[in-house]
Protein backbone atom coordinates (compact mmCIF):
# COMPACT_ATOMS: atom_id res chain seq x y z
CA UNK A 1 151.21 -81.22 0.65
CA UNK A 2 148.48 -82.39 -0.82
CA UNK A 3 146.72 -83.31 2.10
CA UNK A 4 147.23 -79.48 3.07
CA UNK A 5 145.94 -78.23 -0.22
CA UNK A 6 142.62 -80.38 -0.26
CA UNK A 7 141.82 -78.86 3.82
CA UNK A 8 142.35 -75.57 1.74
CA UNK A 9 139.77 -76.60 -0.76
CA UNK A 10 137.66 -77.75 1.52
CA UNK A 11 138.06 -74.90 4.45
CA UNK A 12 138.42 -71.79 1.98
CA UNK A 13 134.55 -70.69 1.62
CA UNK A 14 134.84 -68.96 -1.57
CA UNK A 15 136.50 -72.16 -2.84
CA UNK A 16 133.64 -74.05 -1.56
CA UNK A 17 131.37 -71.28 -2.97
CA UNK A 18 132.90 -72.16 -6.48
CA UNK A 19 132.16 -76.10 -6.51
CA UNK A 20 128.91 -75.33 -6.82
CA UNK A 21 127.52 -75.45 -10.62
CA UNK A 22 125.31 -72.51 -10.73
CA UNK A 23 127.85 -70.61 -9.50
CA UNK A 24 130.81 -71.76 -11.91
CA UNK A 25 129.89 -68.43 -14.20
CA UNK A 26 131.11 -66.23 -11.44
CA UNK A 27 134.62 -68.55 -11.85
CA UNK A 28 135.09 -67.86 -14.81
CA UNK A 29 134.28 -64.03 -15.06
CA UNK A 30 136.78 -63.59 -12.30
CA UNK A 31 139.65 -65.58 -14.22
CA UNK A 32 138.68 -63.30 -16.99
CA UNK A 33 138.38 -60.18 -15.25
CA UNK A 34 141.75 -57.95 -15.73
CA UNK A 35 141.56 -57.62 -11.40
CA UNK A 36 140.66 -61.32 -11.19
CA UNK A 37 142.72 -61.51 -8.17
CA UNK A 38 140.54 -59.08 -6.67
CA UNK A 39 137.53 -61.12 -4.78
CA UNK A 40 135.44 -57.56 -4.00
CA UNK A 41 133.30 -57.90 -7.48
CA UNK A 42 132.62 -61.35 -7.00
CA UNK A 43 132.17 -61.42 -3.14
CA UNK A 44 129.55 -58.10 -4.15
CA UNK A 45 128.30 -60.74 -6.75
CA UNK A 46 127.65 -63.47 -4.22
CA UNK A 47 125.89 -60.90 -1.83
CA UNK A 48 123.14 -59.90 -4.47
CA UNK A 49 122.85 -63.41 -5.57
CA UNK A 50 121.83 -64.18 -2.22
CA UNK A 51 119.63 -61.58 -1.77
CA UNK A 52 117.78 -62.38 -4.55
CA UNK A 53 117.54 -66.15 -3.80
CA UNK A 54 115.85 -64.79 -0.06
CA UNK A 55 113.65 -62.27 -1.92
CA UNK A 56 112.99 -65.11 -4.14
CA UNK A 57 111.75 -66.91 -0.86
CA UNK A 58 109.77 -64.43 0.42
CA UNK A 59 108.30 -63.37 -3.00
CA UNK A 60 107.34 -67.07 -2.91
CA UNK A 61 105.93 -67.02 1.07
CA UNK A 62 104.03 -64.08 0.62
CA UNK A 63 101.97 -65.29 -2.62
CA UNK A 64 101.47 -68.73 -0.85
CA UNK A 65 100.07 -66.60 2.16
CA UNK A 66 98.10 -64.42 -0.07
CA UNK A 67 96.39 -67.60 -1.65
CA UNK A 68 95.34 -69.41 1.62
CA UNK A 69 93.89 -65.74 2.77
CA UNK A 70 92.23 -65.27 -0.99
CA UNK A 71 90.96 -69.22 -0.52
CA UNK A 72 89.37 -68.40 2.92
CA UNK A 73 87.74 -65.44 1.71
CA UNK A 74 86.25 -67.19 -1.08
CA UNK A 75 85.48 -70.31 1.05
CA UNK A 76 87.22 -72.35 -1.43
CA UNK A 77 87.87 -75.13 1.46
CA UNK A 78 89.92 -77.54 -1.52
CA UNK A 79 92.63 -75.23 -2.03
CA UNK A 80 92.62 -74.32 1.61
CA UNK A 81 93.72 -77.93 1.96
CA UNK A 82 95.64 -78.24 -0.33
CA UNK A 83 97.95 -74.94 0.75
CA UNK A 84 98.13 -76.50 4.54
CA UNK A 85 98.01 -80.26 3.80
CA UNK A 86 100.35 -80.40 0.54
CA UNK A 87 102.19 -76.95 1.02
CA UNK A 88 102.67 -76.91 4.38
CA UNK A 89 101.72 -73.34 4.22
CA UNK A 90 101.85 -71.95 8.32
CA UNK A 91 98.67 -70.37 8.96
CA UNK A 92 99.80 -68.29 11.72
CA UNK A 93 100.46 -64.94 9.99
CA UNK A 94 99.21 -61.17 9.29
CA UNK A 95 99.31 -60.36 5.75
CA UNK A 96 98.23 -56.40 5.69
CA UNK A 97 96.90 -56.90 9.14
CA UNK A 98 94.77 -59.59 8.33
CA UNK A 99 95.37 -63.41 9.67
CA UNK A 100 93.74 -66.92 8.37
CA UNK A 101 91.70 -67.20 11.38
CA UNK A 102 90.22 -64.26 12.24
CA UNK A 103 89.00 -63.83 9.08
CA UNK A 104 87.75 -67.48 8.69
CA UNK A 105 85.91 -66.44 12.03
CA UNK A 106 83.67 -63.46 10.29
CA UNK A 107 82.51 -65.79 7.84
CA UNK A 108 81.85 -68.84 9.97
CA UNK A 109 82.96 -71.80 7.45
CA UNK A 110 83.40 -74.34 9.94
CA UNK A 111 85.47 -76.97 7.76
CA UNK A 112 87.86 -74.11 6.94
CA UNK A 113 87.96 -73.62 10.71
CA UNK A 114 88.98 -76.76 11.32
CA UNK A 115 91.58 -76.98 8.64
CA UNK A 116 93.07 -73.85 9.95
CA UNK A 117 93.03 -74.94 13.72
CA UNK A 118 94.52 -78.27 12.49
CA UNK A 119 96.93 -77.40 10.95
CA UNK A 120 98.15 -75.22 14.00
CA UNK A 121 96.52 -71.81 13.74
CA UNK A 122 96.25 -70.22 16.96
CA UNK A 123 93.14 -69.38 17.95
CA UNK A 124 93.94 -66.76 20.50
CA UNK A 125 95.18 -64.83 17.24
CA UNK A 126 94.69 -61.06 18.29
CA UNK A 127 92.73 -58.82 15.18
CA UNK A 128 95.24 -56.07 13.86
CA UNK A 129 92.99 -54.85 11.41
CA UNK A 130 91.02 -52.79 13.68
CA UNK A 131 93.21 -50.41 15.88
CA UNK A 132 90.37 -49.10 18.63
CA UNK A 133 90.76 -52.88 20.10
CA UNK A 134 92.13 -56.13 19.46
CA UNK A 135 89.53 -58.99 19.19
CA UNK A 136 90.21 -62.52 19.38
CA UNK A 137 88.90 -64.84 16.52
CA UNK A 138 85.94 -65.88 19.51
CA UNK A 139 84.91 -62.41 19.98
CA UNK A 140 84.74 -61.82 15.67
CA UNK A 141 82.71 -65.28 15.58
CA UNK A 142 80.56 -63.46 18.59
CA UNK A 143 80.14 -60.30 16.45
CA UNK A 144 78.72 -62.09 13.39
CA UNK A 145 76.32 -64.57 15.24
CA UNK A 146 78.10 -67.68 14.01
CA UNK A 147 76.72 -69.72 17.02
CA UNK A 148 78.58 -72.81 14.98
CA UNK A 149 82.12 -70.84 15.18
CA UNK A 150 81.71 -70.03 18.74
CA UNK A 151 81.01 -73.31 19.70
CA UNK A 152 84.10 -74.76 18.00
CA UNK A 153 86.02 -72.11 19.71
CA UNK A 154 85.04 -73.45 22.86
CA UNK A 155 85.53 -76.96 22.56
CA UNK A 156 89.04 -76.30 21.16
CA UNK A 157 90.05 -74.40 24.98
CA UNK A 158 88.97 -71.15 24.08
CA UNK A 159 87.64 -69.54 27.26
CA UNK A 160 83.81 -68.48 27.15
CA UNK A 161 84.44 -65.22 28.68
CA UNK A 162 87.37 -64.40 26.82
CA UNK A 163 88.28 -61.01 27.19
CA UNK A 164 89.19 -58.42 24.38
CA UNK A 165 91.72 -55.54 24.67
CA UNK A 166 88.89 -53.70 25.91
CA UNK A 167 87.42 -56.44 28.18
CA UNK A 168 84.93 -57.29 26.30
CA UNK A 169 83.86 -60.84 26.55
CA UNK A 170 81.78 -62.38 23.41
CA UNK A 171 78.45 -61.97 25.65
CA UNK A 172 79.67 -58.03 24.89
CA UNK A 173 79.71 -58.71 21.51
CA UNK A 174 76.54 -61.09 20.80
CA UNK A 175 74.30 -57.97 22.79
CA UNK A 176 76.40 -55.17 20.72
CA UNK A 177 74.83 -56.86 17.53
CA UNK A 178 71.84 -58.60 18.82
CA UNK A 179 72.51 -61.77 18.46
CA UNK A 180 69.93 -62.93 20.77
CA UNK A 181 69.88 -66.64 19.18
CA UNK A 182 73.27 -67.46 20.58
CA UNK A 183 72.72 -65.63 24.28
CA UNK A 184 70.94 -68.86 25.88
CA UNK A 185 74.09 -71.58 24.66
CA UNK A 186 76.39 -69.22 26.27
CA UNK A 187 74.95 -68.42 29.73
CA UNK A 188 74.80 -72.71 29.80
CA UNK A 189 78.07 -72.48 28.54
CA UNK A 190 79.21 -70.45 31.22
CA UNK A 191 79.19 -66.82 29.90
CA UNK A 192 78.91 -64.07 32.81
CA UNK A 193 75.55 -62.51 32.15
CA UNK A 194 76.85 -59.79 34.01
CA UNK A 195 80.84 -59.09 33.68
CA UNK A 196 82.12 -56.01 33.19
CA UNK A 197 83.88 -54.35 30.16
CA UNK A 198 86.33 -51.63 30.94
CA UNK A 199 84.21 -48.68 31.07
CA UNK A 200 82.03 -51.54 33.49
CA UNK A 201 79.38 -51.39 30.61
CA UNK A 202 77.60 -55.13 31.66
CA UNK A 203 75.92 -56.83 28.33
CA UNK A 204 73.00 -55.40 29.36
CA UNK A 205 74.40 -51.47 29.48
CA UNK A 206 75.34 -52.63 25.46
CA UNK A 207 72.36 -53.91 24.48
CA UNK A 208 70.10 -50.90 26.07
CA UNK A 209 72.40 -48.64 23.98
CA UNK A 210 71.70 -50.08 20.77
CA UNK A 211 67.84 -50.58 21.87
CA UNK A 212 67.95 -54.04 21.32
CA UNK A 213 64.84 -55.05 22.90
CA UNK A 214 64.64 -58.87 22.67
CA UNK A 215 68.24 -59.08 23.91
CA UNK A 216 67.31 -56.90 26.86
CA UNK A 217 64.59 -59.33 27.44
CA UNK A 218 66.66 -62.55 27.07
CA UNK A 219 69.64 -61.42 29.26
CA UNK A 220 67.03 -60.48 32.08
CA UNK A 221 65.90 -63.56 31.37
CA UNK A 222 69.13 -65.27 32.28
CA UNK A 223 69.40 -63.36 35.36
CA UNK A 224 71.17 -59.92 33.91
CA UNK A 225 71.07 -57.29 37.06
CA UNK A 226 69.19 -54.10 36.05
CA UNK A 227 70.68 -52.31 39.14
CA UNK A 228 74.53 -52.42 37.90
CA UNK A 229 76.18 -49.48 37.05
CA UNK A 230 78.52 -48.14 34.12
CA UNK A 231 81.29 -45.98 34.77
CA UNK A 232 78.88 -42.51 35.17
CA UNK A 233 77.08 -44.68 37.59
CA UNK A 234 74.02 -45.27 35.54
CA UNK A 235 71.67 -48.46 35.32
CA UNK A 236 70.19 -49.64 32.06
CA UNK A 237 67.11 -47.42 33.02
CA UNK A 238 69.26 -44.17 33.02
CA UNK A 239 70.47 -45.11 29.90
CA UNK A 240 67.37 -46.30 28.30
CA UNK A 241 65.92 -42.61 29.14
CA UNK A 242 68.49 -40.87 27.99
CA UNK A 243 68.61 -42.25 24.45
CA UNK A 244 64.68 -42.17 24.54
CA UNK A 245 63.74 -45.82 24.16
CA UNK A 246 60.63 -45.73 25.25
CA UNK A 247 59.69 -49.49 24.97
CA UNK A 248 63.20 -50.45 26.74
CA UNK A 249 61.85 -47.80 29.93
CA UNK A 250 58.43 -49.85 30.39
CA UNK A 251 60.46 -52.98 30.22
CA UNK A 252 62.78 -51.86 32.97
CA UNK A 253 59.94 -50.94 34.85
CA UNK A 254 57.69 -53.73 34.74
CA UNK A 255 60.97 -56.12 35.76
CA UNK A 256 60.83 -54.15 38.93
CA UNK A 257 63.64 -51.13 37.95
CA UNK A 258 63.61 -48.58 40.38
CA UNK A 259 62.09 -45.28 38.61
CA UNK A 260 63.96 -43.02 40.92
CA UNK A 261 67.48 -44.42 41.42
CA UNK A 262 70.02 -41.79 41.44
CA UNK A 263 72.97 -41.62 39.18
CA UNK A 264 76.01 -42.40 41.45
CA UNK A 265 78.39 -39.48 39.93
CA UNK A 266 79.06 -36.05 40.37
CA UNK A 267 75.50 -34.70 39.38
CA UNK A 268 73.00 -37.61 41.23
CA UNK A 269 70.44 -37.41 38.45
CA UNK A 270 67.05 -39.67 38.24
CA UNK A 271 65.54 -40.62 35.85
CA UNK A 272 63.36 -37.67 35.42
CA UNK A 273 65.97 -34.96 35.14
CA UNK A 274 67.71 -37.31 32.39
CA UNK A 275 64.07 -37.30 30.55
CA UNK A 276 63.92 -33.25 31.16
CA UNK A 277 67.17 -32.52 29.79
CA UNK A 278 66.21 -34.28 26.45
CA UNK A 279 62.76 -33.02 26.53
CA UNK A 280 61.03 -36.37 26.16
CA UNK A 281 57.22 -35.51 27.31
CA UNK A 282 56.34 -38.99 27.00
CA UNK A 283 59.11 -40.63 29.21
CA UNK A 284 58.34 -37.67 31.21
CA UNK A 285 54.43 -38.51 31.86
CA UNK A 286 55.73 -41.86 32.07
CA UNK A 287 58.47 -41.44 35.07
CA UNK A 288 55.50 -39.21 36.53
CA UNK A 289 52.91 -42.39 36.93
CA UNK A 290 55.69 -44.77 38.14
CA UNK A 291 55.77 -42.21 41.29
CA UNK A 292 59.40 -40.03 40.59
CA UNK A 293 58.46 -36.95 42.49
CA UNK A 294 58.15 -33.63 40.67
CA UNK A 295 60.45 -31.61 42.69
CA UNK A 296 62.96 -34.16 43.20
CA UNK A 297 66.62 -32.38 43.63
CA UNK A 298 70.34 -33.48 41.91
CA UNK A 299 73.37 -31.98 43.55
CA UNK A 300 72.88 -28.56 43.06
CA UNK A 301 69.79 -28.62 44.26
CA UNK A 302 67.61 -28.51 40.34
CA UNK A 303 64.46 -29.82 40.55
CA UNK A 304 63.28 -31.61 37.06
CA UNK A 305 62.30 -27.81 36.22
CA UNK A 306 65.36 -26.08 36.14
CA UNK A 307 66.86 -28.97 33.74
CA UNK A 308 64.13 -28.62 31.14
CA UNK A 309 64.55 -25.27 31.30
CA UNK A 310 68.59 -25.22 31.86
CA UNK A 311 68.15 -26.77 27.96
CA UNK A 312 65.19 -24.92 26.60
CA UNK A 313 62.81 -28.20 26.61
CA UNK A 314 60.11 -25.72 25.72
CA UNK A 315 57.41 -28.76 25.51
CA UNK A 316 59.06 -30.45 28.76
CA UNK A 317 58.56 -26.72 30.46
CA UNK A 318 55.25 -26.86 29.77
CA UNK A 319 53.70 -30.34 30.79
CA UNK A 320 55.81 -29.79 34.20
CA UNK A 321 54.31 -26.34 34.88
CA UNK A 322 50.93 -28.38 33.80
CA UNK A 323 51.74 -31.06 36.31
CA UNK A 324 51.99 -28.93 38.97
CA UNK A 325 55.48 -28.22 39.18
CA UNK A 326 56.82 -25.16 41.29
CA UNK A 327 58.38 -22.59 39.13
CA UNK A 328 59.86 -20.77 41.90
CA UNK A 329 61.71 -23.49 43.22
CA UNK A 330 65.64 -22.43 43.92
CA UNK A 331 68.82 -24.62 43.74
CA UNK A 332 71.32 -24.40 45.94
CA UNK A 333 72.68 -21.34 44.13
CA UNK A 334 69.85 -19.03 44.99
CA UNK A 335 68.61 -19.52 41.07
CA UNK A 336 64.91 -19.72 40.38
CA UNK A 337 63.65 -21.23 36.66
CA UNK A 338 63.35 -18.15 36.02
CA UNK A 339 66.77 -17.05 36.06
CA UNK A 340 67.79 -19.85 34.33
CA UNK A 341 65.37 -19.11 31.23
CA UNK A 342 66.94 -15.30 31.41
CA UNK A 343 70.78 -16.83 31.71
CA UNK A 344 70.27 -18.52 28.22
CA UNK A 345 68.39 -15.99 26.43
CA UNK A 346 64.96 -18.00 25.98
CA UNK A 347 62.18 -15.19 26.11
CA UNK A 348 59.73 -17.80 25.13
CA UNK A 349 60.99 -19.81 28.37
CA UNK A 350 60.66 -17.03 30.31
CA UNK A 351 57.34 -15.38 29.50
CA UNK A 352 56.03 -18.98 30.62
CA UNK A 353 57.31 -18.99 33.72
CA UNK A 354 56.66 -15.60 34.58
CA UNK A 355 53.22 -16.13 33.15
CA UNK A 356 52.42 -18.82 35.47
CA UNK A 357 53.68 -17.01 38.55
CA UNK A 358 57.78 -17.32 38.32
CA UNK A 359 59.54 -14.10 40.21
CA UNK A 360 63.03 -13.26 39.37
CA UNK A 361 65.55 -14.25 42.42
CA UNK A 362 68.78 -12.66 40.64
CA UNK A 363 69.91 -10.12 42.20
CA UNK A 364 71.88 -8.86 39.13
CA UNK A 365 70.17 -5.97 37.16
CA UNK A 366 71.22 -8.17 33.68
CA UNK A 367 69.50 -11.18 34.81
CA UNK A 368 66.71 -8.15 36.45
CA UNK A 369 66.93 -7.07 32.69
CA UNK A 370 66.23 -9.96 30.85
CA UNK A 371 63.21 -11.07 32.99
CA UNK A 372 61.81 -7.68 32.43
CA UNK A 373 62.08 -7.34 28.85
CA UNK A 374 60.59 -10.70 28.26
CA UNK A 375 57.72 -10.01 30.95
CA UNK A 376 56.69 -6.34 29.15
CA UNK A 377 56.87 -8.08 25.87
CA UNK A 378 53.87 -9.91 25.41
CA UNK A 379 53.08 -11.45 21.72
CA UNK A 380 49.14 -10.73 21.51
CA UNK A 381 46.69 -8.95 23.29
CA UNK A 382 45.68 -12.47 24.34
CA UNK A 383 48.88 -13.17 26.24
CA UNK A 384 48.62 -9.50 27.75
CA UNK A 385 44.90 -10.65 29.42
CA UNK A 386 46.66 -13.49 30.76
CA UNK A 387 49.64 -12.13 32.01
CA UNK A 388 47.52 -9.13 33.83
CA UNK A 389 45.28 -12.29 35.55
CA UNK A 390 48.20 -13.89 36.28
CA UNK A 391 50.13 -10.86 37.52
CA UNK A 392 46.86 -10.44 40.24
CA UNK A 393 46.86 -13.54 41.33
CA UNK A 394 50.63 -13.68 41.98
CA UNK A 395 52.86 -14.38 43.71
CA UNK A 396 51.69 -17.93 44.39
CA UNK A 397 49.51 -17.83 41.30
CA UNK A 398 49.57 -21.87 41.23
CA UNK A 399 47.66 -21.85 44.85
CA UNK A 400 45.90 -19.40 43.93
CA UNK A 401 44.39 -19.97 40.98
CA UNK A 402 43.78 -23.66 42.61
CA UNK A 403 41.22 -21.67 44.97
CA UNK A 404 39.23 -19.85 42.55
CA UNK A 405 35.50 -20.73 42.41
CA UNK A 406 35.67 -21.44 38.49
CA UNK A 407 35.55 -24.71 36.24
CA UNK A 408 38.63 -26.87 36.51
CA UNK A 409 39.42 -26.14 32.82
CA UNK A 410 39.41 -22.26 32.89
CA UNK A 411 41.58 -22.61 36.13
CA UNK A 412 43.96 -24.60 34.37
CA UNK A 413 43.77 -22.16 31.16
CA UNK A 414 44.60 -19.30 33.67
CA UNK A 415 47.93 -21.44 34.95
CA UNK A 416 48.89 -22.79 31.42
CA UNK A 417 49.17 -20.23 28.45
CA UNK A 418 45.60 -22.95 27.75
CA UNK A 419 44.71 -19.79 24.57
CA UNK A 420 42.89 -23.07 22.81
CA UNK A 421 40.62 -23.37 25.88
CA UNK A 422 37.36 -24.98 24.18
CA UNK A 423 34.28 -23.35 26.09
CA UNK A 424 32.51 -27.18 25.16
CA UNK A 425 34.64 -28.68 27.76
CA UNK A 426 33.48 -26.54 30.44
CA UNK A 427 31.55 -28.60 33.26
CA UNK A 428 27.66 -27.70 32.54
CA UNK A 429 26.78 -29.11 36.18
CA UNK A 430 29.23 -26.25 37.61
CA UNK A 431 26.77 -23.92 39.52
CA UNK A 432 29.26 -21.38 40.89
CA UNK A 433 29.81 -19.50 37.58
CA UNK A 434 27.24 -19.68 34.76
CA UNK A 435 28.73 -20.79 31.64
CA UNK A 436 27.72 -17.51 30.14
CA UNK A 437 29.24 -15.67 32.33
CA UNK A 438 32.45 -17.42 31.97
CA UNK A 439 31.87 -16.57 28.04
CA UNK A 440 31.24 -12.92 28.99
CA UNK A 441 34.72 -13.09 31.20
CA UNK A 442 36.60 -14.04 28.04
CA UNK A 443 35.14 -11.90 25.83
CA UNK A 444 36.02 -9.03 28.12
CA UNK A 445 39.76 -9.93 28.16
CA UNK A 446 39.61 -11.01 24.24
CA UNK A 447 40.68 -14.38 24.95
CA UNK A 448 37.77 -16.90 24.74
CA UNK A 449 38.78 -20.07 22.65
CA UNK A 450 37.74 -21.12 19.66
């Protein structure tokens, strides 16, 4: 019998619960409890006591966690040690989306590093912090230009071309923040000069967005391709032109970049139609001397013209008329400049072109309208001289005003809206027309310069 009623001692758990000391108060309240017999109060008793010992636990886990993190941030390497070392404190957590290593990685404190990745941190630890992509603790050390950080990386198996969530490799990053000290270790390291992110941006496409000259120049350097394309099918030219980098455009062009590549998408731009539509006179003139023809077409058949004026580059408008441009070139819509101008309401477009020998090609009587209004609303009696030399020598007022036996600079005045024509610059050896008479010409029409 007594055999029987130790097993029951030993085999009844909330007998076995009770032989413990710290639990001998929950004994006794049940024996003095009026339900005593009852084992629902005490059993709820035992439940919260639990709880409280794991909440206890975690309290305890999470401030242990919070110090290591705190200690890292502070690059306080002693009690780093001591929470791994002494503690035992497992460094492979997110604590409000923020892990040990990743964050030792943006501040590049090697001996903390090596502590962490010692004591078993992973170092293929994705970032949470940041939801637009998830970064590895290579790609953060990449970002800052901890050359140091990277290196350990490396030598502890990370992969040099490591890709992010967006597959970016830390070559990506190191060009996004123009790092160009580090670019030269990691091409000998192995790092693809030219891989591919997901939108097939190469490090070069990165850097050329940022305008980060001397990282342009180092990665061509290393042997970056300047004829790869991003996802629009642009090189690092196209791009360069688009966002205006000027010094960027006569790198790419002195390397050997070809000045009239087409954009491989749906509109097969060059370079000179991305230049028009920002209005950029100087990339413009520039494009111009490194041979992309003037009346070069896209796909719906727009010369550089009809962009500059499709986005009323008033100053782009002008140096292309200047250059010789055709303003009555048509796209493969039937639409001249003109019409363009008229379509978005820019009179000032408009009287240029018509000025310098544009005709209206819509056959609508709004477009008809518009063109008209413009044309019969000159701004000064100086304009109105022009337009009615103009208006004679149209329709091919370019040719023919190319023919005329005057001085270059009064022909060009008569084709470009030139009111600040400077009599001075007239040739003096020019036997044709006396100068005089040239002064007599403008006086006549009211429009000498001054």
């Amino acid at each position: 019998m007594a055999h029987f009623e130790n097993l029951s001692l030993q085999t009844d758990p909330l007998r076995s619960f009770f032989d413990h000391k710290e639990n001998k108060e929950l004994l006794n309240e049940m024996h003095e409890s009026k339900d005593g017999r009852n084992p629902d109060s005490v059993q709820n008793k035992v439940v919260h006591r639990e709880e409280k010992n794991m909440l206890s636990e975690m309290n305890d886990s999470t401030n242990s966690r919070s110090l290591l993190l705190n200690a890292v941030q502070n690059n306080d390497v002693e009690t780093v040690k001591d929470l791994l070392l002494i503690k035992k404190v497992n460094p492979n957590f997110n604590l409000q989306m923020i892990s040990p290593i990743c964050q030792a990685a943006a501040l590049g404190n090697i001996q903390i590093l090596n502590l962490l990745l010692d004591a078993g941190a992973d170092p293929r630890t994705h970032n949470t912090s940041n939801t637009s992509w998830e970064r590895q603790p290579i790609h953060i050390a990449a970002s800052k230009g901890h050359l140091d950080a990277l290196k350990l990386f490396v030598e502890r198996g990370v992969k040099i071309n490591q890709q992010d969530s967006d597959k970016r490799t830390p070559l990506h990053w190191v060009s996004m923040y123009g790092h160009v000290h580090m670019i030269k270790w990691m091409i000998e390291a192995g790092a693809l000069v030219n891989a591919s992110q997901a939108d097939k941006f190469t490090p070069l496409h990165v850097a050329t967005c940022l305008n980060h000259v001397e990282v342009c120049k180092q990665l061509l350097e290393e042997g970056a391709d300047m004829s790869m394309l991003d996802y629009a099918g642009w090189t690092p030219l196209h791009t360069a032109v688009c966002f205006g980098y000027t010094d960027l455009v006569q790198l790419y062009l002195d390397r050997g970049a070809n000045p009239c590549a087409i954009t491989v998408c749906a509109l097969q731009e060059n370079t000179l139609h991305i230049a028009c539509s920002k209005g950029n006179v100087s990339l413009i003139k520039l494009l111009l001397l490194h041979g992309v023809p003037l009346e070069s077409v896209d796909s719906s058949g727009e010369t550089p013209l009809h962009t500059a004026v499709f986005y009323n580059r008033i100053e782009a408008i002008y140096y292309l008329i200047k250059s010789g441009a055709n303003v009555n070139a048509i796209d493969f819509l039937g639409r001249s400049p003109v019409d363009l101008a008229a379509a978005s309401w820019s009179e000032e477009a408009v009287q240029m072109l018509i000025m310098t020998g544009g005709r209206v090609t819509s056959k609508t009587p709004f477009m008809k309208g518009r063109c008209l209004e413009a044309e019969t609303q000159p701004q000064s009696l100086k304009v109105l001289s022009f337009l009615c030399i103009r208006q004679a020598l149209a329709p091919n007022l370019q040719e023919n005003a190319r023919h005329l036996p005057l001085p270059q600079p009064l022909i060009t005045a008569l084709k470009m809206d030139d009111f600040e024509l400077n009599m001075d610059d007239i040739d003096q050896s020019v036997d044709v027309i006396a100068k005089d008479n040239i002064e007599d010409f403008f006086c006549l029409f009211n429009f000498h310069g001054s």
